[in-house]
Protein backbone atom coordinates (compact mmCIF):
# COMPACT_ATOMS: atom_id res chain seq x y z
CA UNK A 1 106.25 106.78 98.79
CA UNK A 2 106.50 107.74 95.06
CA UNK A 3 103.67 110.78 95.26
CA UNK A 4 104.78 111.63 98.56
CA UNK A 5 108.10 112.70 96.84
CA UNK A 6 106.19 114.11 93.70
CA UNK A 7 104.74 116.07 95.86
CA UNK A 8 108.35 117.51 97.81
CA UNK A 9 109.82 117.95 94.91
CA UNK A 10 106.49 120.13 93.78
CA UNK A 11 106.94 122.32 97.61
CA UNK A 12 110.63 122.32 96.33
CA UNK A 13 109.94 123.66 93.20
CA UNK A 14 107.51 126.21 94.24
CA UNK A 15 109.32 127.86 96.69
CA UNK A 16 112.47 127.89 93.96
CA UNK A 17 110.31 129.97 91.60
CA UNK A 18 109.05 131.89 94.53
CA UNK A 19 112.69 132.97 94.55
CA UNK A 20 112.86 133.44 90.83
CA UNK A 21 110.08 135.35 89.94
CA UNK A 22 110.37 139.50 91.33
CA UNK A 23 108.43 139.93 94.14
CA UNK A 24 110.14 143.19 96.07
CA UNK A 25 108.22 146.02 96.08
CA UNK A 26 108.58 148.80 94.45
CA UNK A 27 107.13 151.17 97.16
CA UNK A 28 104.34 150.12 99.57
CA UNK A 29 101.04 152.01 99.16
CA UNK A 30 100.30 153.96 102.31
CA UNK A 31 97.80 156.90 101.30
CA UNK A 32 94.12 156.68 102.21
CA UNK A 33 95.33 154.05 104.69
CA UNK A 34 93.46 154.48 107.73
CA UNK A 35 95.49 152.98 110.88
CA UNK A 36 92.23 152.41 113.13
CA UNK A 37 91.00 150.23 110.40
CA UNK A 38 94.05 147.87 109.39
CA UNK A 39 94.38 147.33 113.26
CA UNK A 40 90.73 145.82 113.55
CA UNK A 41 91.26 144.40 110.55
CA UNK A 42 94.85 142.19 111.69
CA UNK A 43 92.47 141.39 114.59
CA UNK A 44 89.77 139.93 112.36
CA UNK A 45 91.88 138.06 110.20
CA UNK A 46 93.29 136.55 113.33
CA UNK A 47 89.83 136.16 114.73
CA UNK A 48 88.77 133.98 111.20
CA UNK A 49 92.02 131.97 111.64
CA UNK A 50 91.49 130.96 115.18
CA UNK A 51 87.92 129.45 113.65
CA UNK A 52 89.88 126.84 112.18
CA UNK A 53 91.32 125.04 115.11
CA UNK A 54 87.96 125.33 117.06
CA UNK A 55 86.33 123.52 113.86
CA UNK A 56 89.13 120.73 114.49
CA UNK A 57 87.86 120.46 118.09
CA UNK A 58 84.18 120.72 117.02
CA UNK A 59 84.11 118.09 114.51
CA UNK A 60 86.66 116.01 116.67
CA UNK A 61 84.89 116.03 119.79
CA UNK A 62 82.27 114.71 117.68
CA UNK A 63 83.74 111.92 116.23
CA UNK A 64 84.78 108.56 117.53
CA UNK A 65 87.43 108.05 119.87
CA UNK A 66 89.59 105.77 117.39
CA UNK A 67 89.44 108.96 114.29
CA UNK A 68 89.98 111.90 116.33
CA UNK A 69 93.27 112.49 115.73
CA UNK A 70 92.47 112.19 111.90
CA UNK A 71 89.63 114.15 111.90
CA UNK A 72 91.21 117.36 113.73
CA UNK A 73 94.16 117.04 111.38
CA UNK A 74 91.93 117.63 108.38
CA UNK A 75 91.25 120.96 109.32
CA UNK A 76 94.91 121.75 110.46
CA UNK A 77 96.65 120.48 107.15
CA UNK A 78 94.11 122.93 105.49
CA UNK A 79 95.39 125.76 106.97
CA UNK A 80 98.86 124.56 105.26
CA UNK A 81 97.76 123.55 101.62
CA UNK A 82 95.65 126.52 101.32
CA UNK A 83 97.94 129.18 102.33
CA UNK A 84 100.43 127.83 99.54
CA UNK A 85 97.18 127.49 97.36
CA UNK A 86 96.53 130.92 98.06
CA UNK A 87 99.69 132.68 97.35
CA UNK A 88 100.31 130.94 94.32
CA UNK A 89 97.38 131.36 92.28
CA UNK A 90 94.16 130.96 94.74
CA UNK A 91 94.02 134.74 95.40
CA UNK A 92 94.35 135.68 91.66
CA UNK A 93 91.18 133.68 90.92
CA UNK A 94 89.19 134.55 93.78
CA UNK A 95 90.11 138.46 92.97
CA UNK A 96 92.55 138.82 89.90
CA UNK A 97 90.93 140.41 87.50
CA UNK A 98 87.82 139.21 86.02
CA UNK A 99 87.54 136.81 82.86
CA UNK A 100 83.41 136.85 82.00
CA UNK A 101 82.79 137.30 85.40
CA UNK A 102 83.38 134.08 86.44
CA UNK A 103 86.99 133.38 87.31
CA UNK A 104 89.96 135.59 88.20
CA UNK A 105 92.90 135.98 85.95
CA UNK A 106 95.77 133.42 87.37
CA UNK A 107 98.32 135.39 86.17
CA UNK A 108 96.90 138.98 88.22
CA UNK A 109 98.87 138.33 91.57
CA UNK A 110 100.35 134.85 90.26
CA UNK A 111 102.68 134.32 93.36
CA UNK A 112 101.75 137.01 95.27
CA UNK A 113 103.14 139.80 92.40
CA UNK A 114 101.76 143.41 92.85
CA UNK A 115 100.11 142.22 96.48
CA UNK A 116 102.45 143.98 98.85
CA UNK A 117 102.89 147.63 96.64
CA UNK A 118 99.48 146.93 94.74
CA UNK A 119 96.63 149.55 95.55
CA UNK A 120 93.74 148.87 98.02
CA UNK A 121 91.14 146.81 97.06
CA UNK A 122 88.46 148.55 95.48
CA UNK A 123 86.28 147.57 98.31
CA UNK A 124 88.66 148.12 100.97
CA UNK A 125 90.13 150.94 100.28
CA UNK A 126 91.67 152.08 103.96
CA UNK A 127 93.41 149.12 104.31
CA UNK A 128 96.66 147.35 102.75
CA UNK A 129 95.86 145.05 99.61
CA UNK A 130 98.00 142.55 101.31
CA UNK A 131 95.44 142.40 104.73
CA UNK A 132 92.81 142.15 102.95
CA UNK A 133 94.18 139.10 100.68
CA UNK A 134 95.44 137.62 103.82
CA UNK A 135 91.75 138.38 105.21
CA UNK A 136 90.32 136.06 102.14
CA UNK A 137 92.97 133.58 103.03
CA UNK A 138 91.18 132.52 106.49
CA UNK A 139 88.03 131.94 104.93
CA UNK A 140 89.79 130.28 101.80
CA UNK A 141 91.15 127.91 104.29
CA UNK A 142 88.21 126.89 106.75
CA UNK A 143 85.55 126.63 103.74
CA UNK A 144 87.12 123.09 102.51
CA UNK A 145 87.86 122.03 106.36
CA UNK A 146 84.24 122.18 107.33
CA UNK A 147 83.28 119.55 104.25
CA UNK A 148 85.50 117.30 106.19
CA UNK A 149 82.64 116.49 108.54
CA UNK A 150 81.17 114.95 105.83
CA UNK A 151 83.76 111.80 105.44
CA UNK A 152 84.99 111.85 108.77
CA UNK A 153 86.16 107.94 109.41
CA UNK A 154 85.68 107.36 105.70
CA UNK A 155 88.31 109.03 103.29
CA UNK A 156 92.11 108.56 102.81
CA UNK A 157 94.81 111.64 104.19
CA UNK A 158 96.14 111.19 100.67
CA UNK A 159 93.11 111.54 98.66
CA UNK A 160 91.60 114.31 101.26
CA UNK A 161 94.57 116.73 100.16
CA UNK A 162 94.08 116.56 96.69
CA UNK A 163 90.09 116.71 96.82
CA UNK A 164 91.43 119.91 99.45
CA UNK A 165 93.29 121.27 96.57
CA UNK A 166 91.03 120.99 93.37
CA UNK A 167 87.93 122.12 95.82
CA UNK A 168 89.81 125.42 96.84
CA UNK A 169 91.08 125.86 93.14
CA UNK A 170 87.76 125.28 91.16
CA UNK A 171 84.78 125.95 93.49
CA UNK A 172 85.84 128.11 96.10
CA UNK A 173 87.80 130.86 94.42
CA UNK A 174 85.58 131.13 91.34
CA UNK A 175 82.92 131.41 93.24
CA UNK A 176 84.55 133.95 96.07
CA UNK A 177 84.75 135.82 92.54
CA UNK A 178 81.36 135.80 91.31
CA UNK A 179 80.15 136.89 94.55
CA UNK A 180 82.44 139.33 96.00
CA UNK A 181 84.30 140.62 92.92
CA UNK A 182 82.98 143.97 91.65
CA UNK A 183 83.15 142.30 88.09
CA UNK A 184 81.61 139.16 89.32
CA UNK A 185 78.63 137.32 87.75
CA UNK A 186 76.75 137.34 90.86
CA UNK A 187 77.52 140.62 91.95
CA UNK A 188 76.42 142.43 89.12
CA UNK A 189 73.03 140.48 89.66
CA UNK A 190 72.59 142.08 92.88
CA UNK A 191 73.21 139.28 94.98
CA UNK A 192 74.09 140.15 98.38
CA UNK A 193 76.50 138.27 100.66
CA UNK A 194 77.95 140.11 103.50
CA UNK A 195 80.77 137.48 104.84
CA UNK A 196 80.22 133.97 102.86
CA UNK A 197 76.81 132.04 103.65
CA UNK A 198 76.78 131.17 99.91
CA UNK A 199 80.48 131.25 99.10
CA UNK A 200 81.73 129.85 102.51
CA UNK A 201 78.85 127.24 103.83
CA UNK A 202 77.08 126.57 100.92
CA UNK A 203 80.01 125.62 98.65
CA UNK A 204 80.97 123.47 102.15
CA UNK A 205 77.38 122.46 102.37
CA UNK A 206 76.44 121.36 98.95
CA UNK A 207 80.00 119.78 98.51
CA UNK A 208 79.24 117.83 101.62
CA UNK A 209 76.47 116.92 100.07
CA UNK A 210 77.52 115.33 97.07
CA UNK A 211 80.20 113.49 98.89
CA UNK A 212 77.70 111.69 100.83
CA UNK A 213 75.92 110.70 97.92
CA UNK A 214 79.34 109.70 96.43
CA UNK A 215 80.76 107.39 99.40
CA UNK A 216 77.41 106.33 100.73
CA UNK A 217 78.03 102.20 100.61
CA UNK A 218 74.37 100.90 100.52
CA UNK A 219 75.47 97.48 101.60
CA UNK A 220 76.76 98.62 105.00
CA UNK A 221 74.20 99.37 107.82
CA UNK A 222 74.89 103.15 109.42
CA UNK A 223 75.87 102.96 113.20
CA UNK A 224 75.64 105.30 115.37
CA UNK A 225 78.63 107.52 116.18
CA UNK A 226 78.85 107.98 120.24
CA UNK A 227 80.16 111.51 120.54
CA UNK A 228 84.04 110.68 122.05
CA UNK A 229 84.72 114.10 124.07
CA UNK A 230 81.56 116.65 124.51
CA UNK A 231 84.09 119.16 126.19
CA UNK A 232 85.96 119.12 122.92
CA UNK A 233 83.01 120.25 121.52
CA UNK A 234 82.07 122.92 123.80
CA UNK A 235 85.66 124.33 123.62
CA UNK A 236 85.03 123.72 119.79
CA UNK A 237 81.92 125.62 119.85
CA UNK A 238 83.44 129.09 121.79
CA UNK A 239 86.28 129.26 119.58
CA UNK A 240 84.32 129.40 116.59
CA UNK A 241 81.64 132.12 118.20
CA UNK A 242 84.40 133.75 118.96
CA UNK A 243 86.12 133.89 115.93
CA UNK A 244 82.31 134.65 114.22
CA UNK A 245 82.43 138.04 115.57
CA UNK A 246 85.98 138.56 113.06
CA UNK A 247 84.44 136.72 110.66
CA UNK A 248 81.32 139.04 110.06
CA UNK A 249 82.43 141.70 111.53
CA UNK A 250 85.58 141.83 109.69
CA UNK A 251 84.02 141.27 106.53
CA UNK A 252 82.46 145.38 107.32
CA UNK A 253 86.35 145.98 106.30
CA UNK A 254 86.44 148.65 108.53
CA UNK A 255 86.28 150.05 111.95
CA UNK A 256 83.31 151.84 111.57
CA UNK A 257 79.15 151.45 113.02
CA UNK A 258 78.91 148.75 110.44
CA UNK A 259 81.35 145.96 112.11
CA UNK A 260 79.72 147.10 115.38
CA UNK A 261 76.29 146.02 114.20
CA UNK A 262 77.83 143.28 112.26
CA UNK A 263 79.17 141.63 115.80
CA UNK A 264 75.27 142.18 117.76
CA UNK A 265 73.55 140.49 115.00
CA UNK A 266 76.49 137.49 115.18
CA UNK A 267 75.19 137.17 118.27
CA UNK A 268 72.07 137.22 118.92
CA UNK A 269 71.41 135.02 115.54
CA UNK A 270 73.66 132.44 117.26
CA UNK A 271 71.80 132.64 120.64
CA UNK A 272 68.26 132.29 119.23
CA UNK A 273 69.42 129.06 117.01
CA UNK A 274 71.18 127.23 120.14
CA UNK A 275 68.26 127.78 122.21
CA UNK A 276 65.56 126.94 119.66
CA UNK A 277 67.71 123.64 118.86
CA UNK A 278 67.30 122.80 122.09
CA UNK A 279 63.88 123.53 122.40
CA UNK A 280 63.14 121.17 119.43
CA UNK A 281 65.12 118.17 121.27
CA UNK A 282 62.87 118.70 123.90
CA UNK A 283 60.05 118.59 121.77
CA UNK A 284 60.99 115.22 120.36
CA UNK A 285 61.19 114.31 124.33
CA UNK A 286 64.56 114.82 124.50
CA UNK A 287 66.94 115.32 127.58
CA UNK A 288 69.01 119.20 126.80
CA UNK A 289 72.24 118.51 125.64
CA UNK A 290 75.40 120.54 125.78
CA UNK A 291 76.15 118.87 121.75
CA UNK A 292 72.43 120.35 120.74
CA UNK A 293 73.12 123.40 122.19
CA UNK A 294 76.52 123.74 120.59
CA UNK A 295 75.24 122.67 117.07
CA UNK A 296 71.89 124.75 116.91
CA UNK A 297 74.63 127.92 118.32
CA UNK A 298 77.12 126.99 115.48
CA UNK A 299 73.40 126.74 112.22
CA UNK A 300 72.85 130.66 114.22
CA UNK A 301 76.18 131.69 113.04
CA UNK A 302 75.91 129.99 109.56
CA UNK A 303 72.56 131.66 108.80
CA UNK A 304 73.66 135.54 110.04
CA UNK A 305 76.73 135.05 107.70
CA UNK A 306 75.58 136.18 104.36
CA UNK A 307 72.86 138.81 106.10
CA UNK A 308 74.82 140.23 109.48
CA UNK A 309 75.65 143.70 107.57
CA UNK A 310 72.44 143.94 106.08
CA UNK A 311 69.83 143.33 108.12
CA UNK A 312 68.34 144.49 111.81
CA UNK A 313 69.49 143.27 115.52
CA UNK A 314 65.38 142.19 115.96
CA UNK A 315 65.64 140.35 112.11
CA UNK A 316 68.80 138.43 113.35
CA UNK A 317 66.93 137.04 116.41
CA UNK A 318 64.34 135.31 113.53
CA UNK A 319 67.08 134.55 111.32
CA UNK A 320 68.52 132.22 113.95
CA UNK A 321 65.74 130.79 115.23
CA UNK A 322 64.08 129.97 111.83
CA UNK A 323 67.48 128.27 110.48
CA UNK A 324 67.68 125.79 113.79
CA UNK A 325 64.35 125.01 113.50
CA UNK A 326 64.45 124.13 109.57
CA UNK A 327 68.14 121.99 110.06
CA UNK A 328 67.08 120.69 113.09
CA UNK A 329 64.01 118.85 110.88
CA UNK A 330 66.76 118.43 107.65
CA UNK A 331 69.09 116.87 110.18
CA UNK A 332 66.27 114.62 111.64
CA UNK A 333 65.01 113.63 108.41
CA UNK A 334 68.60 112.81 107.28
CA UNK A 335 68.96 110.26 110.37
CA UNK A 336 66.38 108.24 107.85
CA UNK A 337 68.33 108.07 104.85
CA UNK A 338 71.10 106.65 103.63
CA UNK A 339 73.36 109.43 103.72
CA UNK A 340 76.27 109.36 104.86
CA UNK A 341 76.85 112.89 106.11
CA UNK A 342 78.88 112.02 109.51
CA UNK A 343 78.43 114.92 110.97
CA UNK A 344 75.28 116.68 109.30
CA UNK A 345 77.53 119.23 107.51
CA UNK A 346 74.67 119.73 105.14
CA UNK A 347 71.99 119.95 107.19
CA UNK A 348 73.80 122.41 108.99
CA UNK A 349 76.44 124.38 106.74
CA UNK A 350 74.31 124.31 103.15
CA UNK A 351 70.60 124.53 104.36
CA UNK A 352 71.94 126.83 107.12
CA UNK A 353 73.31 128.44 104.49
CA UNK A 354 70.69 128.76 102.26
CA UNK A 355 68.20 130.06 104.80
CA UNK A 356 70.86 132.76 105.21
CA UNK A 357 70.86 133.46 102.07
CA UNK A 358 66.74 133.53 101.31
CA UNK A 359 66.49 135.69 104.45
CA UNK A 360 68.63 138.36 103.61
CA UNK A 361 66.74 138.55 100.47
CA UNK A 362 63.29 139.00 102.66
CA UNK A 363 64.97 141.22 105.58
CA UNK A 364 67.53 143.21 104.35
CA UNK A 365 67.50 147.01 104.57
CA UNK A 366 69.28 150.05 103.35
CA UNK A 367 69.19 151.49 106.64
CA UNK A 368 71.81 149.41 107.97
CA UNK A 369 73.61 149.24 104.87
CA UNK A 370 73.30 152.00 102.39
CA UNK A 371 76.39 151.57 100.37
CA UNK A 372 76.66 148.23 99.97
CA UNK A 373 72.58 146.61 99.28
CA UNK A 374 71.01 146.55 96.21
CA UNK A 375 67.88 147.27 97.41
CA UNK A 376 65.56 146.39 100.42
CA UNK A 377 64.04 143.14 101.17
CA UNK A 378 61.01 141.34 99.76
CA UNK A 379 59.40 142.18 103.31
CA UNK A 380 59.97 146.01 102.85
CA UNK A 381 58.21 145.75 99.46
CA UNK A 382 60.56 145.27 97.18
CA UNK A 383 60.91 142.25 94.91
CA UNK A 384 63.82 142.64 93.14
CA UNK A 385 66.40 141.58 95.47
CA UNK A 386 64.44 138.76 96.28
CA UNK A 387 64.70 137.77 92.66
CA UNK A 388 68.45 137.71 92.16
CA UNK A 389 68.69 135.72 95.51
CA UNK A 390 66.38 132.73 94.21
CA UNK A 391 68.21 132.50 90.95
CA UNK A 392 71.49 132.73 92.74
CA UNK A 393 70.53 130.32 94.67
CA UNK A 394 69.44 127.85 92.45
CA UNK A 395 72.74 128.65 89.79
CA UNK A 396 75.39 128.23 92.91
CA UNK A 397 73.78 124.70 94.37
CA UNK A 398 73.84 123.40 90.77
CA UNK A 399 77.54 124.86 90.28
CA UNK A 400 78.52 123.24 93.94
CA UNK A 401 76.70 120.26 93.50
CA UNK A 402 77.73 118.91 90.17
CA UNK A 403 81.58 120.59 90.29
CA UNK A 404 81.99 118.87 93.67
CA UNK A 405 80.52 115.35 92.71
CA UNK A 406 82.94 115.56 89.21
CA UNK A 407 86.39 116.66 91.45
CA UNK A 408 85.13 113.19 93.44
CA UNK A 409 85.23 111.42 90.89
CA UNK A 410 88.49 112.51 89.32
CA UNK A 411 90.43 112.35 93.18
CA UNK A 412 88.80 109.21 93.07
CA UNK A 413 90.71 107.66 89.70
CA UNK A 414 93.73 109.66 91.40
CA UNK A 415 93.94 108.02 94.81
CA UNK A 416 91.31 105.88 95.71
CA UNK A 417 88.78 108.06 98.69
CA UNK A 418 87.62 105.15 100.77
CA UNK A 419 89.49 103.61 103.18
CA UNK A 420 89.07 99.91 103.69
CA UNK A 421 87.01 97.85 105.98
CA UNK A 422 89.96 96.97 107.91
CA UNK A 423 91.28 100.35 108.28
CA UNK A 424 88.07 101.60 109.32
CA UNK A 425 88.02 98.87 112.35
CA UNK A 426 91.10 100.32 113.50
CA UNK A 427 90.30 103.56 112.93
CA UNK A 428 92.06 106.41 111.33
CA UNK A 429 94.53 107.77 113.62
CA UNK A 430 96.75 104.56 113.48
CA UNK A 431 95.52 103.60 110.02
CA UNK A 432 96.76 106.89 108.13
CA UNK A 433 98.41 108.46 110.22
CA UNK A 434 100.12 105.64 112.68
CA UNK A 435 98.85 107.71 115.75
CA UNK A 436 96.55 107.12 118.18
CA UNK A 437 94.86 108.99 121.58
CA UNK A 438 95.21 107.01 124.88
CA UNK A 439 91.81 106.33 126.70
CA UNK A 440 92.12 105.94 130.02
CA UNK A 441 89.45 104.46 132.36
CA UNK A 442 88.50 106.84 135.38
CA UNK A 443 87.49 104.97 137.96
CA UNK A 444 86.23 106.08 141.82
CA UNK A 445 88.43 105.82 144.26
């Protein structure tokens, strides 16, 4: 009762100094604005937002029956707490400006100041600086949610939001700008990452990671979790493909032959991976299921992410089907531990997303891409691209991995993160939340 008032009072106070501070604009920038491009560009951003909600029916289809409610509210509060996040000080680390290359000045666009009149983003520069934050929101927002796979049935609402909130505030955005800041560490090492495979689903991945390792309880024997609604999935599963193609696409920040091939290799990455998941189950003698389908489609998308602007329609197709076959063997092997990754977030999100990332490095070309690679892959005979990847991607699991484990720990002292034994056998939507989703029995006439 007493934090949940801290915490109005905090909203309160916010939105007070929102008031307080000066935020009209002086005159809103419209030359080199180009109206083709902030059209497809309000589409995209839509496009990413919509992702969110199909995550919630992804991972809730997923889960069981008793924790669905829970577990699709995860990824809707996110969408609340990080747009606040965002316009109060997330946006000016992600992409204030740059202090050593590692972190954003707070006090850049603290509130939102100089977003609306500011100048386009150096990147972006045919479309409003305010799209393009509000772009960055989306996948500020859905990187956190899709960690949330990871605890499913095990964490407390309470604790979840301020893990949400320190996540978003000291992985995320620093690392959104090392990587896509001009000024950025990782940037200036040539690292190449068209739409977020290592700031979007390997923070997720490796974060999920670490929380497994963090809540595992030795003493209590994994069970099985009996997938409660496959449909949710499946409806789960197209809104997220769908909102891929905004995504990557989007992330071409214009309306040009680069989204365009952007969108195929979304695609056809995502194709290949659902059908070689399925191929693998059948491998292992088992029956094809709509849930492998829907997961080895969703590692496709993860993998393309950080290479869909860089690399080939032909090098997507292997792109997809090498990441389903490599998760599909992480997420088999994982069955065997002791783990607790609910729903294989990283099996899926951080080696999907590390593939991604090591095969954009071997595949990507200049011919797609000239203004924006650093060079050509390691298969076109170059080696120096390759390079920068492989110590990227050993400096951002590290940074993920040990960050994420220390912000358990501290939302830990906070608010206690697991939820007891006897909330857990009533499950989360009544526990937390004092919810619940009627079953009803269907039987034959």
């Amino acid at each position: 009762m007493k934090k949940s008032l801290v915490l109005l009072v905090l909203l309160i106070g916010v939105s007070v100094l929102a008031l307080i501070i000066p935020a009209v604009p002086k005159q809103i920038v419209t030359e080199g604005i180009v109206a083709g491009d902030v059209a497809w560009m309000l589409a995209a951003t839509a496009l990413v937002f919509l992702m969110t909600p199909g995550l919630a029916y992804f991972y809730g289809g997923m889960i069981d029956s008793k924790n669905i409610i829970s577990t699709m509210l995860q990824s809707f509060i996110a969408m609340g707490v990080i747009s606040v996040v965002w316009i109060v000080v997330g946006f000016s680390i992600a992409f204030g400006d740059s202090i050593g290359g590692f972190i954003g000045d707070p006090r850049t666009f603290f509130m939102f100041q100089n977003v609306l009149d500011g100048n386009p983003w150096s990147l972006a520069p045919t479309i409003p600086l305010v799209l393009f934050a509000f772009f960055q929101l989306k996948f500020a927002i859905i990187t956190p949610a899709l960690i949330t796979g990871t605890f499913a049935e095990r964490i407390r609402f309470k604790s979840y939001i301020i893990f949400l909130v320190l996540f978003s505030l000291l992985i995320y955005a620093p690392l959104a700008h090392m990587t896509w800041h001009p000024d950025g560490f990782l940037f200036g090492l040539g690292v190449l990452d068209f739409a977020g495979g290592t700031v979007v689903h390997m923070s997720a991945g490796f974060a999920a990671l670490a929380a497994s390792i963090y809540l595992r309880d030795k003493t209590e024997k994994k069970a099985a979790i009996a997938p409660a609604n496959i449909p949710f999935v499946l409806l789960g599963t197209g809104l997220l493909w769908f909102g891929w193609f905004g995504f990557n696409a989007g992330s071409a920040l214009s309306a040009g032959p680069l989204a365009a091939s952007a969108f195929a290799t979304t695609n056809t990455a995502s194709a290949a991976a659902g059908l070689c998941w399925v191929l693998m189950d059948a491998v292992r003698n088992k029956k094809p299921s709509a849930l492998g389908f829907c997961i080895g489609a969703v590692v496709g998308l993860v993998a393309i992410t950080p290479a869909a602007g860089f690399v080939t329609i032909p090098s997507s197709l292997f792109i997809g089907t090498i990441a389903a076959l490599i998760s599909n063997v992480v997420v088999h092997w994982k069955s065997k531990t002791s783990l607790e990754d609910t729903l294989d977030v990283f099996p899926c999100h951080g080696v999907g997303g590390a593939v991604g990332m090591v095969m954009t490095a071997l595949l990507a070309h200049q011919a797609v891409n000239a203004a924006n690679t650093t060079g050509n892959g390691l298969l076109f005979g170059e080696f120096a691209l390759f390079k920068a990847h492989i110590i990227a991607l050993v400096l951002v699991v590290a940074f993920v991995f040990i960050g994420s484990f220390i912000i358990l720990k501290i939302t830990d002292l906070i608010s206690p993160m697991s939820v007891s034994a006897e909330d857990k056998a009533v499950g989360q939507d009544l526990s937390q939340h004092g919810e619940n989703l009627p079953i009803y029995d269907v039987k034959p006439a």
